[in-house]
PDB file of N, CA and C in Angstrom:
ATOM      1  N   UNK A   1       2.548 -26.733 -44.712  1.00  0.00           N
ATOM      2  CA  UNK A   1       3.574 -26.961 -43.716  1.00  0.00           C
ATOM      3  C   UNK A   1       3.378 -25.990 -42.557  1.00  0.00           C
ATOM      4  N   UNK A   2       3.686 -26.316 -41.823  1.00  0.00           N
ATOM      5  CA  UNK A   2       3.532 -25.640 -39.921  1.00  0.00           C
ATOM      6  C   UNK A   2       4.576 -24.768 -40.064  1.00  0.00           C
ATOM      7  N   UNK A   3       4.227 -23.693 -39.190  1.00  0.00           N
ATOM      8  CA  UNK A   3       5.378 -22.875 -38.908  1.00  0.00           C
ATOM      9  C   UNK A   3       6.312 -23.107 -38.317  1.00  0.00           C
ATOM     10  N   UNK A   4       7.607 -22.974 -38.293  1.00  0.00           N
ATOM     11  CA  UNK A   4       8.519 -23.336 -37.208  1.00  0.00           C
ATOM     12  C   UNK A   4       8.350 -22.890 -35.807  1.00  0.00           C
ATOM     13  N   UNK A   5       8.440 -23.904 -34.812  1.00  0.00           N
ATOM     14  CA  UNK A   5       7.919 -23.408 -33.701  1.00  0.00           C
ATOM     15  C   UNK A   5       8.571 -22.936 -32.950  1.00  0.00           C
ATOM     16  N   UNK A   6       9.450 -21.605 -32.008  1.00  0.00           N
ATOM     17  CA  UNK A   6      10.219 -21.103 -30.714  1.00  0.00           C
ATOM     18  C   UNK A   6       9.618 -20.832 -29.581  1.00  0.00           C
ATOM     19  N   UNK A   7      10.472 -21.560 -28.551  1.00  0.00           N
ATOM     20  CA  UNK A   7      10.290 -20.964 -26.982  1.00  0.00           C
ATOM     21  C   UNK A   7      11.112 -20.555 -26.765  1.00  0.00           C
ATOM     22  N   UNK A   8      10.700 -18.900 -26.429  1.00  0.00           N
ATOM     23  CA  UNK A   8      10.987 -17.897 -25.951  1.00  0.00           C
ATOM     24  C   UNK A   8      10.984 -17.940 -24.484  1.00  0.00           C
ATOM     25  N   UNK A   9      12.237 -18.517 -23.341  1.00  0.00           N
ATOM     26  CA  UNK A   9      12.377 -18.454 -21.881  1.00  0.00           C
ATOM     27  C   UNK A   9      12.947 -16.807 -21.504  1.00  0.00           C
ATOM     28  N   UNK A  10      12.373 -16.303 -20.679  1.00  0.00           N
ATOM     29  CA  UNK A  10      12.833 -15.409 -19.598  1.00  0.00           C
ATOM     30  C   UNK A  10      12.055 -14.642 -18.729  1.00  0.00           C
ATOM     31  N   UNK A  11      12.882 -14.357 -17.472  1.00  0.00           N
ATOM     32  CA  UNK A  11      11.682 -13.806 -16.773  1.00  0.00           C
ATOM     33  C   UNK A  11      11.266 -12.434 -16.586  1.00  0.00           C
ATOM     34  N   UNK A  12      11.898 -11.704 -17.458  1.00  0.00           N
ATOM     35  CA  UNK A  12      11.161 -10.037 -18.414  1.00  0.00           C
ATOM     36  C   UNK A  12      10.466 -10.283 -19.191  1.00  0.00           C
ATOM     37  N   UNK A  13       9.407  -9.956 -18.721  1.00  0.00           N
ATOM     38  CA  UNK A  13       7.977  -9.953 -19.961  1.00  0.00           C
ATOM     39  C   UNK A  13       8.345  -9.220 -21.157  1.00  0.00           C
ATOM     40  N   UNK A  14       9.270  -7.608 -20.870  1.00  0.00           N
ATOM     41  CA  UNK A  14       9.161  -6.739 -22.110  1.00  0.00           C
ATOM     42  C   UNK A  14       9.880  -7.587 -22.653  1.00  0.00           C
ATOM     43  N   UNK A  15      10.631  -8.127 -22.884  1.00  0.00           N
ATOM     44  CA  UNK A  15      12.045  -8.757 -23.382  1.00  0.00           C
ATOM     45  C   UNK A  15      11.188  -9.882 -24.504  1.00  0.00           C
ATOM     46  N   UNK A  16      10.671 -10.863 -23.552  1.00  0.00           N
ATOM     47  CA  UNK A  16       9.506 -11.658 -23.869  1.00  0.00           C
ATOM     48  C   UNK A  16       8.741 -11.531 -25.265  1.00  0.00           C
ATOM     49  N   UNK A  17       7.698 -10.469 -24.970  1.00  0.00           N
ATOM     50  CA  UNK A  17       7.234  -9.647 -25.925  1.00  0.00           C
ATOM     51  C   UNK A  17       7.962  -8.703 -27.161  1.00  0.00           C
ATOM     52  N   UNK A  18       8.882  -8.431 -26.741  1.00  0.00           N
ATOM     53  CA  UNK A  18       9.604  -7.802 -27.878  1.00  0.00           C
ATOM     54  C   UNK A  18       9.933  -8.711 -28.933  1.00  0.00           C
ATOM     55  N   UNK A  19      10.867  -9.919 -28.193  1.00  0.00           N
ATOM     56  CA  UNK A  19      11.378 -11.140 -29.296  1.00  0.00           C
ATOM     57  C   UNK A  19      10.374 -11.396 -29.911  1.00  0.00           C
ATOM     58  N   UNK A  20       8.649 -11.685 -29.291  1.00  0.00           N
ATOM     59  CA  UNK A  20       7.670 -12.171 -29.567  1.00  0.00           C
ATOM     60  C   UNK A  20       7.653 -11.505 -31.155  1.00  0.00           C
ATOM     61  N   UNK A  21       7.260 -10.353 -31.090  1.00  0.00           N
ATOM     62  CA  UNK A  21       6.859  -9.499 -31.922  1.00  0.00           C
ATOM     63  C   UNK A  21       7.794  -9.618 -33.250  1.00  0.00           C
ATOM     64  N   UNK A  22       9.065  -9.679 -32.803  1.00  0.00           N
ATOM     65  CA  UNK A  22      10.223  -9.390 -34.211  1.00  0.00           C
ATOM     66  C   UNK A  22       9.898 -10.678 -34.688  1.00  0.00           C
ATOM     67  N   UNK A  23       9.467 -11.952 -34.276  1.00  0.00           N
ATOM     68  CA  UNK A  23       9.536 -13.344 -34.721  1.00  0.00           C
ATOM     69  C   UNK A  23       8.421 -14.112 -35.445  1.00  0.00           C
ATOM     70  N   UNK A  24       7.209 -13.699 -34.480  1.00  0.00           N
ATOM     71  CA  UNK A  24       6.258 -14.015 -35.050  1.00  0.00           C
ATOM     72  C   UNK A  24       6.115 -12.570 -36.400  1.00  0.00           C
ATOM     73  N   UNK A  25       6.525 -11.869 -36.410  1.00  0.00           N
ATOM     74  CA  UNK A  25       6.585 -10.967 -37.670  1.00  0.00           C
ATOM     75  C   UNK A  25       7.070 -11.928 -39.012  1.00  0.00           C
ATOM     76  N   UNK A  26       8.541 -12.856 -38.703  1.00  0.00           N
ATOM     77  CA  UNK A  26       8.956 -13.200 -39.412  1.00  0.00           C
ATOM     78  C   UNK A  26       8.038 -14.262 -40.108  1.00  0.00           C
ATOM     79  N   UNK A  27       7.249 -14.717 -39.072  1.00  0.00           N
ATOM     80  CA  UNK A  27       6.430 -16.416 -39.600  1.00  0.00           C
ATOM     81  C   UNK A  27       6.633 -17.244 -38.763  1.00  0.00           C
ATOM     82  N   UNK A  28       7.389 -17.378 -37.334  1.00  0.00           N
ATOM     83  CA  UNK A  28       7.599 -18.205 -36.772  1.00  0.00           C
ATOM     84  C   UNK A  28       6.024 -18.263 -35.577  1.00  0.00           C
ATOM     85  N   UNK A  29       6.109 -19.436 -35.423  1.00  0.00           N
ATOM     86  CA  UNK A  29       4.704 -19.714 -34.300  1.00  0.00           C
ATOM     87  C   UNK A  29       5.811 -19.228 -32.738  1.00  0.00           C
ATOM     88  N   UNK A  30       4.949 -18.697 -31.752  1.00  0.00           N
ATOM     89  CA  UNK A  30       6.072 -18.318 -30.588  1.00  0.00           C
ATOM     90  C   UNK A  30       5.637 -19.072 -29.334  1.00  0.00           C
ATOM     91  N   UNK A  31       5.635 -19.792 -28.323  1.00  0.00           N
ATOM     92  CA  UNK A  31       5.664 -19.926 -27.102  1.00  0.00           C
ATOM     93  C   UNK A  31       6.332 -19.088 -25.786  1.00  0.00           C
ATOM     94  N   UNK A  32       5.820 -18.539 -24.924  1.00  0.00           N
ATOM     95  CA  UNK A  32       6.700 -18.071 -24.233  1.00  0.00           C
ATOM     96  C   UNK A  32       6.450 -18.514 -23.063  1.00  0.00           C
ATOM     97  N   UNK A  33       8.320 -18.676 -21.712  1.00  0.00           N
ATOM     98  CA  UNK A  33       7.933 -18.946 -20.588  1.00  0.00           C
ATOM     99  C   UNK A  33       8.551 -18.246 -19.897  1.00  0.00           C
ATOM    100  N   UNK A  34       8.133 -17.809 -18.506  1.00  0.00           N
ATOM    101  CA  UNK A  34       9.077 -16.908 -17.772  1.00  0.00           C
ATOM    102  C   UNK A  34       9.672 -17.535 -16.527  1.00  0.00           C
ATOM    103  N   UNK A  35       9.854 -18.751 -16.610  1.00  0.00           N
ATOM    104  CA  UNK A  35      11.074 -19.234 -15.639  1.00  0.00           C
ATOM    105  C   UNK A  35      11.271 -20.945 -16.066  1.00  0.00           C
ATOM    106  N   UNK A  36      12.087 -21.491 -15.423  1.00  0.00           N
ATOM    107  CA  UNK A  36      12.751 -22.850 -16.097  1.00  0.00           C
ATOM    108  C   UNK A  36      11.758 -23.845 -15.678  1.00  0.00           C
ATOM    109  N   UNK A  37      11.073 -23.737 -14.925  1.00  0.00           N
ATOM    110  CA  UNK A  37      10.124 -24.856 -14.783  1.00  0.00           C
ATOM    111  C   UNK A  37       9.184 -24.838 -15.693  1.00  0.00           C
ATOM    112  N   UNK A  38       8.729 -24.467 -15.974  1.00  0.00           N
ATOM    113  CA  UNK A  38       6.846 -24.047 -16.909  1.00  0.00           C
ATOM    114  C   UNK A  38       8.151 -24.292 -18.186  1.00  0.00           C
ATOM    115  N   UNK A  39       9.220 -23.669 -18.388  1.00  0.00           N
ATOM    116  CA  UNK A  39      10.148 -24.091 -19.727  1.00  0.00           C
ATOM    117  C   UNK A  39      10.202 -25.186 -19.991  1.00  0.00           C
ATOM    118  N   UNK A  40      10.504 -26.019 -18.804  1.00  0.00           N
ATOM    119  CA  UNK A  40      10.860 -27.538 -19.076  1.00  0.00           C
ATOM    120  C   UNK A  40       9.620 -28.403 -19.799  1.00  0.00           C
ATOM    121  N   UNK A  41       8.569 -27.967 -18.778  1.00  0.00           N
ATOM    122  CA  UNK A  41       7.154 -28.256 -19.006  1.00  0.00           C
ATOM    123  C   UNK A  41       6.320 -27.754 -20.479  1.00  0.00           C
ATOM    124  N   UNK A  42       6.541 -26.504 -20.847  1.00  0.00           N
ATOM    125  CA  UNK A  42       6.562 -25.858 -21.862  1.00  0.00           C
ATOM    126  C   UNK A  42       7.545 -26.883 -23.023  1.00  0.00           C
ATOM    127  N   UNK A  43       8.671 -27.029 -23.522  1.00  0.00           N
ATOM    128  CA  UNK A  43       9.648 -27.932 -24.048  1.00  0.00           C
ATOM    129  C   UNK A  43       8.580 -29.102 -24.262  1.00  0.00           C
ATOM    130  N   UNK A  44       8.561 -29.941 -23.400  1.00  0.00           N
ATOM    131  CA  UNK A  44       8.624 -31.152 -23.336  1.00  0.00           C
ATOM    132  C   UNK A  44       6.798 -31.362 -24.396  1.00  0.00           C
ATOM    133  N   UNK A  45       5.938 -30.696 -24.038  1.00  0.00           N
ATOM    134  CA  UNK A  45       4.557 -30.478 -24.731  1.00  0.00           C
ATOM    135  C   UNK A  45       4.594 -29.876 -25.708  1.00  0.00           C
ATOM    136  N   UNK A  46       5.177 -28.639 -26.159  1.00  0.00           N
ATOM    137  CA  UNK A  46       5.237 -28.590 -27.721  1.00  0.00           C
ATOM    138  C   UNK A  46       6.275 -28.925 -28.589  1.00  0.00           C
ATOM    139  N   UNK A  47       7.564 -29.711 -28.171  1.00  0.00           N
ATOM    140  CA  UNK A  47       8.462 -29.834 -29.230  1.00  0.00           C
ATOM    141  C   UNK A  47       8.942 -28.497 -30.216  1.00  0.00           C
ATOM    142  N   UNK A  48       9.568 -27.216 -29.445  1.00  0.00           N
ATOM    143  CA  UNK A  48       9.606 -26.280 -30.459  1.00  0.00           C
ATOM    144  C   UNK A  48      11.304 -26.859 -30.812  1.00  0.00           C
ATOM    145  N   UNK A  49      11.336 -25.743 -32.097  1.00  0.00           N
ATOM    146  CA  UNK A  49      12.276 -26.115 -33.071  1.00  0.00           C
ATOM    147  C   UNK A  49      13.394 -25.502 -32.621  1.00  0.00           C
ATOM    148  N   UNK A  50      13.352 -24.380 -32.157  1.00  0.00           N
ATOM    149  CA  UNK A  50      14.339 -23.451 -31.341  1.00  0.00           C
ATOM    150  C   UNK A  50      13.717 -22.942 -29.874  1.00  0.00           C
ATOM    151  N   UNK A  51      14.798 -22.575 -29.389  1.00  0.00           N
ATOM    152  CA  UNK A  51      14.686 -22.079 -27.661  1.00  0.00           C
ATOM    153  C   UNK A  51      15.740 -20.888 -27.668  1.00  0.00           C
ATOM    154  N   UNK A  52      15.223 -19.610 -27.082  1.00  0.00           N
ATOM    155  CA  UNK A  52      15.573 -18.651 -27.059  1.00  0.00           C
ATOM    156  C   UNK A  52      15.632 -18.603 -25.696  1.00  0.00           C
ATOM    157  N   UNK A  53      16.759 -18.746 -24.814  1.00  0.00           N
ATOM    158  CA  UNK A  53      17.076 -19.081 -23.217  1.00  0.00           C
ATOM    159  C   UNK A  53      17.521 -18.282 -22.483  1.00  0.00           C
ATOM    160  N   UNK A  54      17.683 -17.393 -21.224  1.00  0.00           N
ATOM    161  CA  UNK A  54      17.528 -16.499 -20.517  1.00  0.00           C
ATOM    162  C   UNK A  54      18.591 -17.542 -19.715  1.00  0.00           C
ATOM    163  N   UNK A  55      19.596 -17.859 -18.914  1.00  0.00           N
ATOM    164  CA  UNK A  55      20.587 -18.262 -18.327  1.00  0.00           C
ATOM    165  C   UNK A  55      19.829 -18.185 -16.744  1.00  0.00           C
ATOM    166  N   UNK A  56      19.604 -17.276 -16.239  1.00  0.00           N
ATOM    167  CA  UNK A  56      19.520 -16.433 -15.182  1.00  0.00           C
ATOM    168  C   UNK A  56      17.785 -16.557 -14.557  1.00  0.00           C
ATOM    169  N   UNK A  57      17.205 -17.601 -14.421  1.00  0.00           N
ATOM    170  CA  UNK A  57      15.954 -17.709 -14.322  1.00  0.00           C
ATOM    171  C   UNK A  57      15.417 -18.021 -12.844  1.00  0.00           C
ATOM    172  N   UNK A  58      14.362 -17.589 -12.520  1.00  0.00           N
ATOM    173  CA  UNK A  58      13.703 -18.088 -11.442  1.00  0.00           C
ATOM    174  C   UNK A  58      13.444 -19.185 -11.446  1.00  0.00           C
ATOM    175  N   UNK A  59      13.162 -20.095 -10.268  1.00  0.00           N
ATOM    176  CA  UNK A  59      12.943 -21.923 -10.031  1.00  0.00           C
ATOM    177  C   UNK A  59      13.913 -22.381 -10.362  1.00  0.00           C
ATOM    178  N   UNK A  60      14.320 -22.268 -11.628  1.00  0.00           N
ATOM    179  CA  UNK A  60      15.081 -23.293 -12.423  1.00  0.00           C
ATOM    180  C   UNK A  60      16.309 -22.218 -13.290  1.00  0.00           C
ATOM    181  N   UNK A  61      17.461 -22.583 -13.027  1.00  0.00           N
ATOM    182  CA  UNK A  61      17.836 -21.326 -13.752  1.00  0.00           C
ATOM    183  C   UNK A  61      17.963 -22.407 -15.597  1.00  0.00           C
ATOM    184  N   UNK A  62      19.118 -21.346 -16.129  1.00  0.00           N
ATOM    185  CA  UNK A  62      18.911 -22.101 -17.866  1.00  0.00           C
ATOM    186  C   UNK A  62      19.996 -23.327 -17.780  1.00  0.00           C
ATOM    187  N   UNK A  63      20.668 -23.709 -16.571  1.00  0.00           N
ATOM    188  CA  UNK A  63      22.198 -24.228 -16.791  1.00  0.00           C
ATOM    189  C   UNK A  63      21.138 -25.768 -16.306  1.00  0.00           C
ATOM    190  N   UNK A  64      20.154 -25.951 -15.715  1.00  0.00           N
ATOM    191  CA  UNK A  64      19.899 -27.159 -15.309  1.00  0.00           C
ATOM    192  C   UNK A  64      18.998 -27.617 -16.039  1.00  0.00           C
TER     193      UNK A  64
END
């Protein structure tokens, strides 16, 4: 069985990387994007299982 897959949106890399680290620790596969467009785009191509969302984003914020 596949790992469960998360995208990780925001546009702080450390932030990014930190979640990265605690998650994929756990077993989860990670994606990350740093603003709502490449997210949407990101989303729509891997089907992850969860989304870890940043509200407050460049291009695109999290509300659209």
């Amino acid at each position: 069985m596949d790992a469960e897959k998360i995208l990780i949106v925001d546009d702080d890399h450390n932030i990014c990387e930190l979640l990265r680290l605690y998650t994929e620790k756990e077993g989860y596969t990670v994606v990350l994007a740093h603003d709502g467009k490449s997210a949407v785009e990101i989303f729509e191509a891997e089907k992850p299982d969860l989304i870890l969302l940043d509200i407050m984003l460049p291009e695109q914020d999290g509300w659209q």
